[in-house]
PDB file of N, CA and C in Angstrom:
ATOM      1  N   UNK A   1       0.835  -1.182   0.000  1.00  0.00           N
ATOM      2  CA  UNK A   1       0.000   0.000   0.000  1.00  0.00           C
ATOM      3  C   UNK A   1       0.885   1.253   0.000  1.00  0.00           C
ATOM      4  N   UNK A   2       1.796   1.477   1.004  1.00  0.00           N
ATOM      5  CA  UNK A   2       2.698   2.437   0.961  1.00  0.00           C
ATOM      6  C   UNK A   2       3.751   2.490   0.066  1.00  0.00           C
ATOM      7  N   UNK A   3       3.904   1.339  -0.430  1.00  0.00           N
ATOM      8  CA  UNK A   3       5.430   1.146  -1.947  1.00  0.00           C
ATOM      9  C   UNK A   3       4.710   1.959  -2.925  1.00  0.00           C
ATOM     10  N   UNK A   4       3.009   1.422  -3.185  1.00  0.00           N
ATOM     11  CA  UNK A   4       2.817   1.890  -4.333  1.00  0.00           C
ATOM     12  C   UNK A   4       1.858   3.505  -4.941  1.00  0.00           C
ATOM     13  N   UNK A   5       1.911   3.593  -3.200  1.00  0.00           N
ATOM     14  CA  UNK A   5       0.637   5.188  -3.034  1.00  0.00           C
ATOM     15  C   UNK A   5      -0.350   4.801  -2.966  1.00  0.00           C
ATOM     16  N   UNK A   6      -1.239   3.364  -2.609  1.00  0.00           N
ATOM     17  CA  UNK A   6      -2.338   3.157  -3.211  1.00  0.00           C
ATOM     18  C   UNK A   6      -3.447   4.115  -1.459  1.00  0.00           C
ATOM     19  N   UNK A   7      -4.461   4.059  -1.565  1.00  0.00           N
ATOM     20  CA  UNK A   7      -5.217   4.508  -1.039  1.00  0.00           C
ATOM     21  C   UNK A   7      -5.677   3.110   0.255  1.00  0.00           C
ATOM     22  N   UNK A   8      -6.617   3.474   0.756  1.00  0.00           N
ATOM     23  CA  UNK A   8      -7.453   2.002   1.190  1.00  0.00           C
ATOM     24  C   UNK A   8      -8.417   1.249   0.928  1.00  0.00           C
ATOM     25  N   UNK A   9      -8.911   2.277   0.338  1.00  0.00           N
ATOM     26  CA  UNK A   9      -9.937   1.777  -0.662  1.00  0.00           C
ATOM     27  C   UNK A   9      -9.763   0.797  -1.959  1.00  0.00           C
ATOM     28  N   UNK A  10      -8.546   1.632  -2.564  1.00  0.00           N
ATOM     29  CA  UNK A  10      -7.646   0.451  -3.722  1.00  0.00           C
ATOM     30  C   UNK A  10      -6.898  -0.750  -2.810  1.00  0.00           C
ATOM     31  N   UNK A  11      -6.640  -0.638  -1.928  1.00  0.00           N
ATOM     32  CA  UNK A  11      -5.669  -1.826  -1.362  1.00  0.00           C
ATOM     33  C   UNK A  11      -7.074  -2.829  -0.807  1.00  0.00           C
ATOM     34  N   UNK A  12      -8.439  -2.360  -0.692  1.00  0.00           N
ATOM     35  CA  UNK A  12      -9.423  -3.139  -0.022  1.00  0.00           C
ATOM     36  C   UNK A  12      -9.477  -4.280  -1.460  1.00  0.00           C
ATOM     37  N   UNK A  13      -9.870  -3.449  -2.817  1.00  0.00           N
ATOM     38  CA  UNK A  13     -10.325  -3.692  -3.883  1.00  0.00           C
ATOM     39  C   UNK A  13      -9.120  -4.543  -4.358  1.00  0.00           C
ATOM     40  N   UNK A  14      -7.937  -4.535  -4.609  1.00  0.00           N
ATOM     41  CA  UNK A  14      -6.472  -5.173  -5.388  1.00  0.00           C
ATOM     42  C   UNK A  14      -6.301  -6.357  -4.481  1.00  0.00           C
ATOM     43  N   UNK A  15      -6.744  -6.381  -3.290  1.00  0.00           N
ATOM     44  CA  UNK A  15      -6.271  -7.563  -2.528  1.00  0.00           C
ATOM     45  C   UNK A  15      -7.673  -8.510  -2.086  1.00  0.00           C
ATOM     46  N   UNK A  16      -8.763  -8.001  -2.507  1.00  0.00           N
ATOM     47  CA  UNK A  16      -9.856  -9.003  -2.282  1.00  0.00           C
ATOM     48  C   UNK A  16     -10.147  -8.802  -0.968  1.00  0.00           C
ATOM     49  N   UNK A  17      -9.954  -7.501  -0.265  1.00  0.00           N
ATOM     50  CA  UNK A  17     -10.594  -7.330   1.519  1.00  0.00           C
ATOM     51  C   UNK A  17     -11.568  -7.037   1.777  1.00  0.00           C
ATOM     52  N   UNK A  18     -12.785  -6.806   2.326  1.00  0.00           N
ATOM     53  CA  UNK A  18     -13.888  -6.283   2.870  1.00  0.00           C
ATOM     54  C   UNK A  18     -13.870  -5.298   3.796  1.00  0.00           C
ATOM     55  N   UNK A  19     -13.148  -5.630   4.187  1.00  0.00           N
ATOM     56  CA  UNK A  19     -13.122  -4.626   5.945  1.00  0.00           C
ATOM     57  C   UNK A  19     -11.915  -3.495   6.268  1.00  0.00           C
ATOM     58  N   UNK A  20     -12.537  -2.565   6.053  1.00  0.00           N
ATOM     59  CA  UNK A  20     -11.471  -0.987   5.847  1.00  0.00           C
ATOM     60  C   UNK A  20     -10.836  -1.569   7.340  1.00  0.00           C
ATOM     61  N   UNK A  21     -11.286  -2.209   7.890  1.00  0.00           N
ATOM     62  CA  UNK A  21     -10.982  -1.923   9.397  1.00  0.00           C
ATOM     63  C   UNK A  21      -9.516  -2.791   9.332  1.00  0.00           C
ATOM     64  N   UNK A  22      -9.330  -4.148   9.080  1.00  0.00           N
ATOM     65  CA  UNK A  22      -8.465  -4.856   8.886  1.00  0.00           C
ATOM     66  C   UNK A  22      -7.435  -4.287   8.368  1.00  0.00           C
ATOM     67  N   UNK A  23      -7.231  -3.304   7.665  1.00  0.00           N
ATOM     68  CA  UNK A  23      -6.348  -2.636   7.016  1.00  0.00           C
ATOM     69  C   UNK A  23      -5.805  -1.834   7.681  1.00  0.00           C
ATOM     70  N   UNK A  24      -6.737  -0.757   8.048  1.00  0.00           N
ATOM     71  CA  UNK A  24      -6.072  -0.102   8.809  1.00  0.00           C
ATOM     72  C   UNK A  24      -5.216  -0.392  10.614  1.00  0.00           C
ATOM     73  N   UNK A  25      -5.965  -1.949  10.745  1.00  0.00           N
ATOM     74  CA  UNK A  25      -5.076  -2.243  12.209  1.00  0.00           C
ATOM     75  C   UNK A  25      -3.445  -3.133  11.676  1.00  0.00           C
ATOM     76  N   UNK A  26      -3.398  -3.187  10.228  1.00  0.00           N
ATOM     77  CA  UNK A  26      -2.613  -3.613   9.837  1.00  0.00           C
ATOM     78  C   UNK A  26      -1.528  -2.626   9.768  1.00  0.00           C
ATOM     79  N   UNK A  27      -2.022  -1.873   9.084  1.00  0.00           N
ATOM     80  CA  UNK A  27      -1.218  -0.331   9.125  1.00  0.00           C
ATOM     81  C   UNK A  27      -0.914   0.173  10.456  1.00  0.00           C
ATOM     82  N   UNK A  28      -1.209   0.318  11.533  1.00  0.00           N
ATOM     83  CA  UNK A  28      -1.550   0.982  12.574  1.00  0.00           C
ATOM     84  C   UNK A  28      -0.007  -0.039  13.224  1.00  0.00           C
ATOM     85  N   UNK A  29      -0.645  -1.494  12.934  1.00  0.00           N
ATOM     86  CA  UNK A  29       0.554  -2.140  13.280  1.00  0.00           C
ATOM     87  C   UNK A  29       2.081  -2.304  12.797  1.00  0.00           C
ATOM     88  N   UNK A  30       1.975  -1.946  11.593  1.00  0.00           N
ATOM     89  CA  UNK A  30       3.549  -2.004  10.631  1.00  0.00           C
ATOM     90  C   UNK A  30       4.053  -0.836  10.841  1.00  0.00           C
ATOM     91  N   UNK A  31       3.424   0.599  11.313  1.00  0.00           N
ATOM     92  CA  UNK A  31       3.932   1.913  11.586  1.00  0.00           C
ATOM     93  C   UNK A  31       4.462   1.718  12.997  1.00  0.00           C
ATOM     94  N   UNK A  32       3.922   1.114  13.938  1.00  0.00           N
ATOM     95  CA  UNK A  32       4.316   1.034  15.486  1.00  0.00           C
ATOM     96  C   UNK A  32       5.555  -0.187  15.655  1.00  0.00           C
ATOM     97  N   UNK A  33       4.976  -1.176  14.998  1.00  0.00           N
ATOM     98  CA  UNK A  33       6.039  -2.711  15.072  1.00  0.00           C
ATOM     99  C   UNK A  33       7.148  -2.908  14.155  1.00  0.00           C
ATOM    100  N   UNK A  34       6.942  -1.987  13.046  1.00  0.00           N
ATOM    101  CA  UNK A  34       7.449  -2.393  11.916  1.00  0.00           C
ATOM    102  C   UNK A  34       7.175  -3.552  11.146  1.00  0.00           C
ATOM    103  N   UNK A  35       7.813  -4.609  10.071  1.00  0.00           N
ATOM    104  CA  UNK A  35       7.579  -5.502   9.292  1.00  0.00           C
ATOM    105  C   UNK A  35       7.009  -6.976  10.361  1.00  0.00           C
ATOM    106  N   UNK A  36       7.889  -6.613  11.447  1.00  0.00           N
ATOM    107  CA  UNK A  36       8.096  -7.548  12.269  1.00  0.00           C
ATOM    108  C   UNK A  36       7.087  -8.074  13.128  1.00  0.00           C
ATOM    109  N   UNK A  37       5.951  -6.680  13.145  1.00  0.00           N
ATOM    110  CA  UNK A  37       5.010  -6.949  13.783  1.00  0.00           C
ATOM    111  C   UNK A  37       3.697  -7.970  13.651  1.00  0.00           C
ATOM    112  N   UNK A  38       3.712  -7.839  12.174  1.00  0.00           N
ATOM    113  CA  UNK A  38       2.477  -8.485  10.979  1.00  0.00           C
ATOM    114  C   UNK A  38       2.812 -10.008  11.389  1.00  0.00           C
ATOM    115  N   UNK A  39       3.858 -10.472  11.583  1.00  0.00           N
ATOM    116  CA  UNK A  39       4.673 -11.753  11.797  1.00  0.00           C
ATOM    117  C   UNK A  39       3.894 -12.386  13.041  1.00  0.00           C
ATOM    118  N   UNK A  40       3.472 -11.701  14.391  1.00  0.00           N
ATOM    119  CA  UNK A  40       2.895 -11.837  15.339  1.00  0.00           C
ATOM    120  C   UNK A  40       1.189 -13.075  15.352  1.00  0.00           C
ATOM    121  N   UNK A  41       1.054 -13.682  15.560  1.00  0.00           N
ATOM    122  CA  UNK A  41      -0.363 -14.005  15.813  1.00  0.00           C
ATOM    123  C   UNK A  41      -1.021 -13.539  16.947  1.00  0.00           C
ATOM    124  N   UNK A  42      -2.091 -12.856  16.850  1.00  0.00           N
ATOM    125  CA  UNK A  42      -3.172 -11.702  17.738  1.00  0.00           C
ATOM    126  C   UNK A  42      -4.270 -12.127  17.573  1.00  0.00           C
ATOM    127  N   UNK A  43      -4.771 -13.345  16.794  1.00  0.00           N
ATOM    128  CA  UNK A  43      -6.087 -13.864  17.284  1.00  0.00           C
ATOM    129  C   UNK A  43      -6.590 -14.578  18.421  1.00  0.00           C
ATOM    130  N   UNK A  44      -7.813 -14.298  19.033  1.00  0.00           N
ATOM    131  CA  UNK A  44      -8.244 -14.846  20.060  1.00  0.00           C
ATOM    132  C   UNK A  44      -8.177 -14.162  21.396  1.00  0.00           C
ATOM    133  N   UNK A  45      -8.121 -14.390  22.280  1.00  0.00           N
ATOM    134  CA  UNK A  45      -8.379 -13.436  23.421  1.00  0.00           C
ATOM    135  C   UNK A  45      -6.703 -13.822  24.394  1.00  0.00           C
ATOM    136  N   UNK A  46      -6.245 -12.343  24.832  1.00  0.00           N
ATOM    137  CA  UNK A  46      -5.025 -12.529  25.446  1.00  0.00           C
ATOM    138  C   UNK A  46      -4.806 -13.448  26.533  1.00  0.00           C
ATOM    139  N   UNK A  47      -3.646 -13.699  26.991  1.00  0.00           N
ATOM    140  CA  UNK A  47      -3.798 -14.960  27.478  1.00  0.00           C
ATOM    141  C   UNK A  47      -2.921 -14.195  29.099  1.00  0.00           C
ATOM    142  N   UNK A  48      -4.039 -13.723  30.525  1.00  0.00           N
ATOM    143  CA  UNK A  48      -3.043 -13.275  31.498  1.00  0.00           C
ATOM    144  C   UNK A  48      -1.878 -14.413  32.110  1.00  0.00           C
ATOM    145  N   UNK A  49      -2.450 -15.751  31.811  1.00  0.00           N
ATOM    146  CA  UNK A  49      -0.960 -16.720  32.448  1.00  0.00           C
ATOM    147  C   UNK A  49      -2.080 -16.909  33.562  1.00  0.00           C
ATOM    148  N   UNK A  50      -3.202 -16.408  34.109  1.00  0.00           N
ATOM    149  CA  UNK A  50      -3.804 -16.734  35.681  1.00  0.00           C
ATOM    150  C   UNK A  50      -4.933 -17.359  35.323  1.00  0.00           C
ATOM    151  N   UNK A  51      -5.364 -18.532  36.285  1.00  0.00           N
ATOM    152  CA  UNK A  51      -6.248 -19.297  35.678  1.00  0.00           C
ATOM    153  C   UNK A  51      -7.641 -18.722  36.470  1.00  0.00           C
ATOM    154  N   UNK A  52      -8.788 -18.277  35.433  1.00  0.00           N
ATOM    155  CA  UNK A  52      -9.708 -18.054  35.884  1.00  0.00           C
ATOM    156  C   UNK A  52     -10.717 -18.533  37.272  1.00  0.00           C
ATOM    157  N   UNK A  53     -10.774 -17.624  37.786  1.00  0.00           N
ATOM    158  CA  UNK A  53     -11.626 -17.715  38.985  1.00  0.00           C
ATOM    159  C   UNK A  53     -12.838 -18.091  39.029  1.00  0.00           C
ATOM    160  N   UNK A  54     -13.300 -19.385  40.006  1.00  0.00           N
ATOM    161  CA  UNK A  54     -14.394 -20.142  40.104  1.00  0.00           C
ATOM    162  C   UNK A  54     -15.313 -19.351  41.647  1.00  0.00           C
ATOM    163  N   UNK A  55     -16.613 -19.409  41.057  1.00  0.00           N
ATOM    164  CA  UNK A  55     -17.438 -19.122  42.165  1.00  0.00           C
ATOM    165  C   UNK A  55     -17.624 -19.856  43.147  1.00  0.00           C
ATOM    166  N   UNK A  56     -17.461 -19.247  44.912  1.00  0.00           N
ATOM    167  CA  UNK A  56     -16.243 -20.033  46.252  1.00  0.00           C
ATOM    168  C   UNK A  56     -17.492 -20.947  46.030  1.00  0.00           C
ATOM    169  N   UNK A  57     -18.853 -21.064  46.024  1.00  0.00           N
ATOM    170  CA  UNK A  57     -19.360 -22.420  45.980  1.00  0.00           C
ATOM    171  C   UNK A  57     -18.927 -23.620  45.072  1.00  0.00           C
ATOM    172  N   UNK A  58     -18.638 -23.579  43.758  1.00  0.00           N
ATOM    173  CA  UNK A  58     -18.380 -24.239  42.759  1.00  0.00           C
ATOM    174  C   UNK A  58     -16.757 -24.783  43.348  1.00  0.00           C
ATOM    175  N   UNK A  59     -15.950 -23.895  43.887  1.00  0.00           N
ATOM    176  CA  UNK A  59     -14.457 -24.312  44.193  1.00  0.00           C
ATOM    177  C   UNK A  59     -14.732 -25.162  45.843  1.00  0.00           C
ATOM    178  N   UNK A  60     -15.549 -25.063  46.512  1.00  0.00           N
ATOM    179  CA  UNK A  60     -16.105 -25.646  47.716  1.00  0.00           C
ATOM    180  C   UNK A  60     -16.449 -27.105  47.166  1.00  0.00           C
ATOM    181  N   UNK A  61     -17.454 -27.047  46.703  1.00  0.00           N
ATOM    182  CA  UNK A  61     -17.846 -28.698  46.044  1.00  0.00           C
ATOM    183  C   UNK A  61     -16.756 -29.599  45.268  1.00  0.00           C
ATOM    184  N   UNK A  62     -16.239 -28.555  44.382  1.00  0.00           N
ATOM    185  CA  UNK A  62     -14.365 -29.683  44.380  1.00  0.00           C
ATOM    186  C   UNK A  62     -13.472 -30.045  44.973  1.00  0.00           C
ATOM    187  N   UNK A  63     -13.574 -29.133  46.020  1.00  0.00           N
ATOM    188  CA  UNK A  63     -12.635 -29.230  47.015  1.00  0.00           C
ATOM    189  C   UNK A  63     -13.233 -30.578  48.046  1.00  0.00           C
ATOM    190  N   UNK A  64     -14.339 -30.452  48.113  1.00  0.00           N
ATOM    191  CA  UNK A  64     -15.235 -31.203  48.694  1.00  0.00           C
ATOM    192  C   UNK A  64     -15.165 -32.951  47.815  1.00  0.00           C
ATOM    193  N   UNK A  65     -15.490 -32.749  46.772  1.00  0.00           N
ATOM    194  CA  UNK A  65     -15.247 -33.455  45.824  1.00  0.00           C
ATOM    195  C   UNK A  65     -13.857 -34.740  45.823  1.00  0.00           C
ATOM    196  N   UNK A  66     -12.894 -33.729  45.776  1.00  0.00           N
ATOM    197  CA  UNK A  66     -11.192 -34.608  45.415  1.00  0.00           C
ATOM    198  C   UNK A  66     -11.412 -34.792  46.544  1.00  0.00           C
ATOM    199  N   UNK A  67     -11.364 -34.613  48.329  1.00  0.00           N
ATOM    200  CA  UNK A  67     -11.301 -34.968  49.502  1.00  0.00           C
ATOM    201  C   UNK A  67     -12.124 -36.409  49.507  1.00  0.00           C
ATOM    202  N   UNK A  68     -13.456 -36.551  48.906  1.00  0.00           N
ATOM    203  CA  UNK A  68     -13.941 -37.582  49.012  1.00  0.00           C
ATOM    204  C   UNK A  68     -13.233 -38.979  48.374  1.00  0.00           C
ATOM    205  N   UNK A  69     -12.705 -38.519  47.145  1.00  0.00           N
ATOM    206  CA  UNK A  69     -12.341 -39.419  46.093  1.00  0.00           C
ATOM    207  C   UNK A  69     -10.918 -39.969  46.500  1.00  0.00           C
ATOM    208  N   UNK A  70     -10.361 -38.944  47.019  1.00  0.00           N
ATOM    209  CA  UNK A  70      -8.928 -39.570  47.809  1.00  0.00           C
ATOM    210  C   UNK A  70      -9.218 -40.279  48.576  1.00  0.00           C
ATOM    211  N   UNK A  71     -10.097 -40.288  49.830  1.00  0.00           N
ATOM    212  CA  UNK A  71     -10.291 -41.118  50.923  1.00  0.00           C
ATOM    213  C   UNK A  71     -10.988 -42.512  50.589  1.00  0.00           C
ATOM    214  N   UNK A  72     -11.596 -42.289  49.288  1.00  0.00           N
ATOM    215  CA  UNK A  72     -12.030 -43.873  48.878  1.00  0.00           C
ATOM    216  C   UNK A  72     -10.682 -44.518  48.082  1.00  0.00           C
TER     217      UNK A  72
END
């Protein structure tokens, strides 16, 4: 898009895209990351490393649960 001047509208149309939006987070990303960034996979939802929190009843009854199953 930027080698050749094209617009976004021509880069939607020359490359078969639909979504102005895709383009421009593409752009948004190669100006901030550089080439290097596009390289990245960003689908799906971020990942904090902490394993989601169970409601204290639901974590009570497992807890409740493995205690039983050990003792048999």
């Amino acid at each position: 898009m930027r080698e050749e001047g094209l617009s976004l509208s021509e880069t939607m149309r020359r490359f078969n895209i639909n979504c102005l939006g895709i383009i421009k987070r593409w752009e948004r990303i190669y100006l901030e990351e550089g080439p290097e960034g596009l390289a990245v996979e960003r689908r799906g939802r971020k990942n904090t490393g902490q394993p989601a929190k169970l409601p204290k009843e639901i974590e009570e009854d497992l807890i409740a649960e493995n205690q039983r199953l050990r003792a048999e």
